[in-house]
C-alpha atoms as a PDB file:
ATOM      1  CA  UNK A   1     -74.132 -90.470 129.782  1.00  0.00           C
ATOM      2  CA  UNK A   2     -71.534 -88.025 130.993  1.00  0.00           C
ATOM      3  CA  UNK A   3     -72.284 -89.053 134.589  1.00  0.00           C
ATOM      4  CA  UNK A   4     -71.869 -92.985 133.642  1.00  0.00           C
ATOM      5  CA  UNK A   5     -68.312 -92.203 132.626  1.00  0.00           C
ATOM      6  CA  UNK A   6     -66.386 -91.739 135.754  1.00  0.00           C
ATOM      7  CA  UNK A   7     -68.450 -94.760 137.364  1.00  0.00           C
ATOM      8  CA  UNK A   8     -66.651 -96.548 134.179  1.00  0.00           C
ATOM      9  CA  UNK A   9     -63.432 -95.442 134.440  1.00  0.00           C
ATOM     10  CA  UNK A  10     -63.184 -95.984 138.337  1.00  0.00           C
ATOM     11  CA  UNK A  11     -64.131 -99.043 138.006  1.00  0.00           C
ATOM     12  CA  UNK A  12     -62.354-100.270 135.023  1.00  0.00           C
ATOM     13  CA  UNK A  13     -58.879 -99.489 137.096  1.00  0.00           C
ATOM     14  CA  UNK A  14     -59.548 -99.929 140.426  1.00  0.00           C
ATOM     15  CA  UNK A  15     -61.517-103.261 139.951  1.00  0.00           C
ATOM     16  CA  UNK A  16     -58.711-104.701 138.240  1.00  0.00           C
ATOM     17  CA  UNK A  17     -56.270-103.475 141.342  1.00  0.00           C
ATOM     18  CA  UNK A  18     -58.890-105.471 143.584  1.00  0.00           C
ATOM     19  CA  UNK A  19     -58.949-108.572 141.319  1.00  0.00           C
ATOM     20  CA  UNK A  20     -54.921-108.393 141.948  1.00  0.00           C
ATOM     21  CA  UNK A  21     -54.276-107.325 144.980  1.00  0.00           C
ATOM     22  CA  UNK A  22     -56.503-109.954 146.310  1.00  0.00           C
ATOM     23  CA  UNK A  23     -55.136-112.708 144.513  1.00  0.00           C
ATOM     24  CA  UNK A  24     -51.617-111.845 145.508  1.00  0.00           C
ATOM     25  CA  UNK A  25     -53.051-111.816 149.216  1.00  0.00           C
ATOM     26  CA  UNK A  26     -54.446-115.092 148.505  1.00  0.00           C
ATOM     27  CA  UNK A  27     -51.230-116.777 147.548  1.00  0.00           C
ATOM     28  CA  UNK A  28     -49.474-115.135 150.340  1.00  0.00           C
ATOM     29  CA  UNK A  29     -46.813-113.879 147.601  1.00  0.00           C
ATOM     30  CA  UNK A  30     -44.748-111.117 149.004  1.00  0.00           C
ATOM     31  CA  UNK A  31     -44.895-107.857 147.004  1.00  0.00           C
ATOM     32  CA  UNK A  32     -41.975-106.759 144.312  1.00  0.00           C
ATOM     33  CA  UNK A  33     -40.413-103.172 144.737  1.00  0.00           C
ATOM     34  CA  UNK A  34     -42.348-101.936 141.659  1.00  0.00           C
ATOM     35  CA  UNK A  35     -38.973-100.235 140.446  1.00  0.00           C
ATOM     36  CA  UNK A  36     -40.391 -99.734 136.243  1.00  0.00           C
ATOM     37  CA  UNK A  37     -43.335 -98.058 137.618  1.00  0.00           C
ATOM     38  CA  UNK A  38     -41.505 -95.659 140.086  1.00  0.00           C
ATOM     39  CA  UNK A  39     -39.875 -94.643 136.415  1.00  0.00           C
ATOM     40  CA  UNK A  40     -42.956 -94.446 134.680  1.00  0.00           C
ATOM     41  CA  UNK A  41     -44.293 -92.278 137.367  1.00  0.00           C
ATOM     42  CA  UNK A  42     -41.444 -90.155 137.075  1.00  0.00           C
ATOM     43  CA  UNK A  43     -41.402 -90.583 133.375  1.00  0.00           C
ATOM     44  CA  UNK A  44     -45.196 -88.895 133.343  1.00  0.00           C
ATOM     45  CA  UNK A  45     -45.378 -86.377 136.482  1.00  0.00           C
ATOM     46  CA  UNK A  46     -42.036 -83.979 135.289  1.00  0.00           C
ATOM     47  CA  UNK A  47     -43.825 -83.171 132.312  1.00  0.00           C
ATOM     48  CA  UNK A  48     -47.408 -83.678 133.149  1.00  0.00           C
ATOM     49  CA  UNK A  49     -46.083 -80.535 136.221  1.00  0.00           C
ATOM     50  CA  UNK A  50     -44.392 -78.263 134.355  1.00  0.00           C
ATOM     51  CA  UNK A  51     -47.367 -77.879 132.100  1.00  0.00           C
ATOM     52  CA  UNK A  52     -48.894 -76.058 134.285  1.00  0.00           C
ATOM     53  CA  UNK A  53     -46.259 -73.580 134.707  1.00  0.00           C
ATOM     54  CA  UNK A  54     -45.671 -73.669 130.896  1.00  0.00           C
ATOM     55  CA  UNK A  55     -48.487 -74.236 128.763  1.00  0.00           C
ATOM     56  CA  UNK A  56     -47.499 -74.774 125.635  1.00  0.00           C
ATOM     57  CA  UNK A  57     -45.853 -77.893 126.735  1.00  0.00           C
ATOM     58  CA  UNK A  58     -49.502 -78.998 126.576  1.00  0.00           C
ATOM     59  CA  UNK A  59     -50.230 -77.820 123.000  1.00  0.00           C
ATOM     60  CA  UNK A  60     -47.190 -78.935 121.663  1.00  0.00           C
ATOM     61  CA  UNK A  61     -47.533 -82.608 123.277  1.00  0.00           C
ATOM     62  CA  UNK A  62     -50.930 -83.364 123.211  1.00  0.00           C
ATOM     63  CA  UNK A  63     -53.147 -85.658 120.988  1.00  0.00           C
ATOM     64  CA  UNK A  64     -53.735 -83.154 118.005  1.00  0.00           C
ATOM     65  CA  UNK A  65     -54.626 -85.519 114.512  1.00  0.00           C
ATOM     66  CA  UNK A  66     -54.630 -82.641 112.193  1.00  0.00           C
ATOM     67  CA  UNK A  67     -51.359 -81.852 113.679  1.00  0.00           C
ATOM     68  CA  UNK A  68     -50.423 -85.054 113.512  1.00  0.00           C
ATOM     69  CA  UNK A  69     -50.876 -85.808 110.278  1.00  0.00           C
ATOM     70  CA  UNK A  70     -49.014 -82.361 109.476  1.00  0.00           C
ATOM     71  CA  UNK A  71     -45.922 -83.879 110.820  1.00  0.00           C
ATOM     72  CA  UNK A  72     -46.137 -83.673 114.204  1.00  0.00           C
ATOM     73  CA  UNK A  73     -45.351 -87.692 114.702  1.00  0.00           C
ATOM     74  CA  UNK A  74     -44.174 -87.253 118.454  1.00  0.00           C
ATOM     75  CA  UNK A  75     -47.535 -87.014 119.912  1.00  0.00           C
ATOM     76  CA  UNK A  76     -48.414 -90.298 119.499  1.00  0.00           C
ATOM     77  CA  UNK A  77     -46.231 -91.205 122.344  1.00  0.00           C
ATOM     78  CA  UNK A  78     -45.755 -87.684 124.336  1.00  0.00           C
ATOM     79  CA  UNK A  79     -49.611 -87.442 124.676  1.00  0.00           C
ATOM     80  CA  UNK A  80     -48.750 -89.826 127.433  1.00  0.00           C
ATOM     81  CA  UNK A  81     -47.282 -88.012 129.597  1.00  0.00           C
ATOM     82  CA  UNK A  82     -49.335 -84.708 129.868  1.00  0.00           C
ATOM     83  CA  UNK A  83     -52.743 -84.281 130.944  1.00  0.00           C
ATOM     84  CA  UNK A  84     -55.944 -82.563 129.588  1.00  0.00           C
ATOM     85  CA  UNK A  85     -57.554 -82.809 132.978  1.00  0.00           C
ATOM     86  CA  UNK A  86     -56.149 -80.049 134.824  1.00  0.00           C
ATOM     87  CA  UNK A  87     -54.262 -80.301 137.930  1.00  0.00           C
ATOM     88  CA  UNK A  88     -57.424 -82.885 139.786  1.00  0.00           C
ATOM     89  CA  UNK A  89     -57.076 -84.992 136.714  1.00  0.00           C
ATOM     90  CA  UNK A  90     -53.244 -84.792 136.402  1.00  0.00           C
ATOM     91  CA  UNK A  91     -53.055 -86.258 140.165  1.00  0.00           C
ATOM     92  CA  UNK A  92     -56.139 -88.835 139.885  1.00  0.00           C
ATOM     93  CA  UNK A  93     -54.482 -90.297 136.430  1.00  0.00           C
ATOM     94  CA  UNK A  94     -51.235 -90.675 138.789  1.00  0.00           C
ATOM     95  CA  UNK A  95     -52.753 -92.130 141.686  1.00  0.00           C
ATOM     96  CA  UNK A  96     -54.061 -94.460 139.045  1.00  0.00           C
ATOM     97  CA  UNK A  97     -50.879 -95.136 137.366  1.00  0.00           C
ATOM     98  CA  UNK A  98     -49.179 -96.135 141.055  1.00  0.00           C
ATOM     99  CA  UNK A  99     -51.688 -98.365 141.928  1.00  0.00           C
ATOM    100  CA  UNK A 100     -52.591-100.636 138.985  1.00  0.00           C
ATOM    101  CA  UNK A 101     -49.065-100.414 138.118  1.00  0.00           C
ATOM    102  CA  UNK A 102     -47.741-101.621 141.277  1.00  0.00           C
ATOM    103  CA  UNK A 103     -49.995-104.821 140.801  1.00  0.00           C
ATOM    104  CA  UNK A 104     -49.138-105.456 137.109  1.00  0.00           C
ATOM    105  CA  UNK A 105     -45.359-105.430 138.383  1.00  0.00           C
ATOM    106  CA  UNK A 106     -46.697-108.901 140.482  1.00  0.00           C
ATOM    107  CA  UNK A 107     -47.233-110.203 137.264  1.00  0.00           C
ATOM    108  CA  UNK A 108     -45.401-109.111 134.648  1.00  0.00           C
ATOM    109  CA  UNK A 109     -41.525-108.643 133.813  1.00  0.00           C
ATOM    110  CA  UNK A 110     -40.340-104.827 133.688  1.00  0.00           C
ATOM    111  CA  UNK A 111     -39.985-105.096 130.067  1.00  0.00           C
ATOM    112  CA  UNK A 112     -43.982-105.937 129.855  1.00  0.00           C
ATOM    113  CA  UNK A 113     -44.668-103.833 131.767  1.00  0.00           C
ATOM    114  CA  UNK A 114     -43.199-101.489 129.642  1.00  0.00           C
ATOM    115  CA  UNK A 115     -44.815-103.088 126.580  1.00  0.00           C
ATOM    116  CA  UNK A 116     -48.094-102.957 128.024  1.00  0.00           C
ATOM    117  CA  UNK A 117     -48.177 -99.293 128.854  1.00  0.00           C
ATOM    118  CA  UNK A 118     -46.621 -98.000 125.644  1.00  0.00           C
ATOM    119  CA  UNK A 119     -48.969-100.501 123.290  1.00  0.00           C
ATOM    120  CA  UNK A 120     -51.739 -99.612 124.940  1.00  0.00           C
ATOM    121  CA  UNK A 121     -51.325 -96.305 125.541  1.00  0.00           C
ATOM    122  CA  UNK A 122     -50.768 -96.147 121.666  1.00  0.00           C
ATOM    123  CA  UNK A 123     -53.612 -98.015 120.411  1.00  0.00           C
ATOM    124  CA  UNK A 124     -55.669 -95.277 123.013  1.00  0.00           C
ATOM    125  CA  UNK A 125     -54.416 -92.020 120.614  1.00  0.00           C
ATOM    126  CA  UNK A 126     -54.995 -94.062 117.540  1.00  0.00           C
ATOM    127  CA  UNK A 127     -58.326 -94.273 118.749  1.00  0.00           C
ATOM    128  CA  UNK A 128     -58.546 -91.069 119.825  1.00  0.00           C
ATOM    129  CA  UNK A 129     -57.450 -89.898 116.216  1.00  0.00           C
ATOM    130  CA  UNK A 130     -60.842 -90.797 115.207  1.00  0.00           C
ATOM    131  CA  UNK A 131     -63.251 -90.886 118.511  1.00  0.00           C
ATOM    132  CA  UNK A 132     -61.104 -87.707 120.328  1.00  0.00           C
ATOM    133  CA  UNK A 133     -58.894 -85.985 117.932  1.00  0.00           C
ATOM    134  CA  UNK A 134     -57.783 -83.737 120.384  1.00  0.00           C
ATOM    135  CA  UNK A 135     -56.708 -84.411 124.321  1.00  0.00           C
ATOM    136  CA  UNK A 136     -53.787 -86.547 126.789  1.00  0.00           C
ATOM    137  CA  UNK A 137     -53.205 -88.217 129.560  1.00  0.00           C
ATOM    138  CA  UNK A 138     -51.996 -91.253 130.997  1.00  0.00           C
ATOM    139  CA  UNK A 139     -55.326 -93.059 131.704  1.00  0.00           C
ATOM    140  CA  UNK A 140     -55.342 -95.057 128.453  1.00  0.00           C
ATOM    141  CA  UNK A 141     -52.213 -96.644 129.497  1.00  0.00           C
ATOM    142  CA  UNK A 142     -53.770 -97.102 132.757  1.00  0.00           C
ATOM    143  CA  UNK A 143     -56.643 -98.865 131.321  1.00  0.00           C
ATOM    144  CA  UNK A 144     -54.141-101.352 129.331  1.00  0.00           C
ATOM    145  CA  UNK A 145     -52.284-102.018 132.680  1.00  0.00           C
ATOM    146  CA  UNK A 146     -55.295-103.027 134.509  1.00  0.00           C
ATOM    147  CA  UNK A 147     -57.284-105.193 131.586  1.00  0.00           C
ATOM    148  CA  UNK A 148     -53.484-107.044 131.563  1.00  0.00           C
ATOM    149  CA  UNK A 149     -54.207-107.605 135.171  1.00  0.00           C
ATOM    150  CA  UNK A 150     -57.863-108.629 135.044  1.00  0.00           C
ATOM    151  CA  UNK A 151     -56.851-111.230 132.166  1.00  0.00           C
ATOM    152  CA  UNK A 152     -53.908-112.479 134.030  1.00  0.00           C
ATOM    153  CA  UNK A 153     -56.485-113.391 137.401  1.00  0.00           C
ATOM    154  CA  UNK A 154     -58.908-115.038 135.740  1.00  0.00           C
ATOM    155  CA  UNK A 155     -56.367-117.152 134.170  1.00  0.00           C
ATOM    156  CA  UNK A 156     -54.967-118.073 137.482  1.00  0.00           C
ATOM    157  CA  UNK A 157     -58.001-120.026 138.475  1.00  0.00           C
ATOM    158  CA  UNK A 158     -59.083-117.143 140.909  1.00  0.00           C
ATOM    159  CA  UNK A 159     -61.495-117.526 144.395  1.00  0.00           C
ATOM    160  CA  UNK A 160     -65.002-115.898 143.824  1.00  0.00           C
ATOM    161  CA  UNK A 161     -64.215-112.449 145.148  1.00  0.00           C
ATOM    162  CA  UNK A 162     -61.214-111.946 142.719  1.00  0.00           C
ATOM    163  CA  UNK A 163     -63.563-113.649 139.592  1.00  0.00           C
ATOM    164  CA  UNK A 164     -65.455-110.941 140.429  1.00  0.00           C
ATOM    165  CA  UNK A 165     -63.583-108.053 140.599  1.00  0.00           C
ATOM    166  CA  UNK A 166     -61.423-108.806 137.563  1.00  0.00           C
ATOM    167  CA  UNK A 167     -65.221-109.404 135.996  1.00  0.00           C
ATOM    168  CA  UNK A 168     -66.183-105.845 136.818  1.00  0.00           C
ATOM    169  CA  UNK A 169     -63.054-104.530 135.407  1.00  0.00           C
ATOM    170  CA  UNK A 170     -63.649-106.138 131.751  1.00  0.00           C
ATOM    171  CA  UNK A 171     -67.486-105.476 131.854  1.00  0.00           C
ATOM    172  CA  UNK A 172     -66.546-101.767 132.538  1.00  0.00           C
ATOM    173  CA  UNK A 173     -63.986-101.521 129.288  1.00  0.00           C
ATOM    174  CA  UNK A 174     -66.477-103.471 127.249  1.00  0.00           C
ATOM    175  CA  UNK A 175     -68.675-101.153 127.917  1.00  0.00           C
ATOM    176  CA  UNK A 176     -66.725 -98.200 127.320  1.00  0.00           C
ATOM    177  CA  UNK A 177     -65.596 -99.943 124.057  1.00  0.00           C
ATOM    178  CA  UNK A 178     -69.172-100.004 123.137  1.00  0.00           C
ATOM    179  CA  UNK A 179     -69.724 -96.128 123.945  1.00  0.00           C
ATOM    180  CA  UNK A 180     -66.377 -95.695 121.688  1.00  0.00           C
ATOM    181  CA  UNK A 181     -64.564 -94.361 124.659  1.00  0.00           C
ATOM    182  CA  UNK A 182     -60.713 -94.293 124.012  1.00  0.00           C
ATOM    183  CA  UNK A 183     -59.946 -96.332 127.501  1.00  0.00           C
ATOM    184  CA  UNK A 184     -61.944 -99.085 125.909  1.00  0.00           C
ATOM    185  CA  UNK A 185     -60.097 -99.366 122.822  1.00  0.00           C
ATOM    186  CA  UNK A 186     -56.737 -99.092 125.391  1.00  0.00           C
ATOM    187  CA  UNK A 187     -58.045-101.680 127.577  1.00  0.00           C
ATOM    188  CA  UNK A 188     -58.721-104.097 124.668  1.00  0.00           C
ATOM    189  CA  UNK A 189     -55.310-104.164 123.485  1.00  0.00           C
ATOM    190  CA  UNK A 190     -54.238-104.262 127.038  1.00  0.00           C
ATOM    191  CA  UNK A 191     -55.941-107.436 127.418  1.00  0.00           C
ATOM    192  CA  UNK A 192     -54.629-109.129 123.734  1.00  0.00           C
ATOM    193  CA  UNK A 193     -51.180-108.099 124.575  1.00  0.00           C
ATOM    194  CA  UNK A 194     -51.657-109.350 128.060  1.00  0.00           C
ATOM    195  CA  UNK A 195     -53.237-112.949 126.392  1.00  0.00           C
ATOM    196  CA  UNK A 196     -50.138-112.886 123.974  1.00  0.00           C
ATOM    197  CA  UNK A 197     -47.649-112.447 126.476  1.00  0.00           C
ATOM    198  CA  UNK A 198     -48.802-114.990 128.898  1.00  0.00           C
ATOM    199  CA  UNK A 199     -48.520-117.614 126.188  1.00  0.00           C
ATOM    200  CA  UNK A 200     -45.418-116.226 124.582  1.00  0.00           C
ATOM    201  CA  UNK A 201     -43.617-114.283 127.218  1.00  0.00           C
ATOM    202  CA  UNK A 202     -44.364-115.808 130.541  1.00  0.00           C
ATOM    203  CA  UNK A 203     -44.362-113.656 133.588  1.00  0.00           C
ATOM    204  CA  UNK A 204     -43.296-114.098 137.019  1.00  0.00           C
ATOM    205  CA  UNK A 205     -43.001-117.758 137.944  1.00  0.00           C
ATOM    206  CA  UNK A 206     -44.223-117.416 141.111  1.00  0.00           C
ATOM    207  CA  UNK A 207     -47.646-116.488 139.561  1.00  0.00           C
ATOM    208  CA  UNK A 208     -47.953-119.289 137.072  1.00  0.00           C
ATOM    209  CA  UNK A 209     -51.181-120.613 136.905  1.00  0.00           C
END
């Protein structure tokens, strides 16, 4: 089972960076400097860094529930932006964050963007509360990014290879939803908020279905 894992997560993200990138190729629409995520980036490398050199940022950010629920209400949110993984896993949840977050500025504003990693990223620690009470990282908000971008193709009437990328994507988060993996439970509210927000909040006009 441990072995499965990585297979899921890899292709959970980087299935739904396909699905995009190849519809955004398809509609020959020219790529927008994916400003929010440079910040977001930014926002999770300082801290996720000097970690490393200072430990106890770690311990005093992380997901901890029994610390949590002592009063420690901040690392619902700061469990974001440092990483359990050591330095391989600080720099592949990164790489992650650039590239799925690059595509989901193609289709969404910077303020859902913003929504998207936050909400999701929060419904992963709740999650984790009970499946993972103790860990961090970036890769739940990852996971909500890229189901948002999986949804969004397949509602754009996508050609076959994009159908089946984005299709990939979801079967991998359903999956790890069934395992009660935390990037499942991210990835599903990545892909309600994403549902909600194309009905509610439309994106990018030049995406529109």
């Amino acid at each position: 089972m441990n072995s499965l894992l990585p297979i899921l997560y890899t292709v959970g993200v980087y299935s739904a960076y396909i699905a995009g990138f190849l519809l955004l190729r398809a509609r020959s629409i020219a790529f927008r400097p994916p400003r929010t995520i440079v910040l977001l980036l930014l926002l999770v490398a300082i801290p996720s860094t000097l970690q490393f050199f200072f430990p106890a940022i770690l311990a005093l950010f992380e997901r901890d529930y029994a610390r949590f629920a002592g009063g420690d209400w901040w690392r619902l949110v700061t469990s974001l932006v440092v990483q359990d993984g050591g330095v391989a896993g600080a720099i592949a949840n990164l790489v992650g964050l650039a590239l799925i977050g690059m595509i989901a500025e193609q289709f969404w504003s910077a303020g859902q963007v913003l929504v998207l990693f936050f909400a999701a990223g929060i419904a992963g620690q709740l999650a984790g509360f009970a499946w993972q009470p103790v860990g961090a990282g970036n890769s739940v908000a990852n996971f909500g990014l890229a189901a948002s971008v999986a949804l969004a193709c397949l509602a754009r009437r996508p050609p076959r290879p994009v159908l089946i990328a984005a299709l990939l994507a979801l079967g991998a988060d359903i999956v790890l939803l069934a395992l009660r993996d935390i990037h499942g439970a991210a990835a599903l509210a990545g892909a309600i908020l994403g549902l909600f927000l194309s009905r509610f909040w439309p994106g990018h006009e030049q995406l529109a279905a």
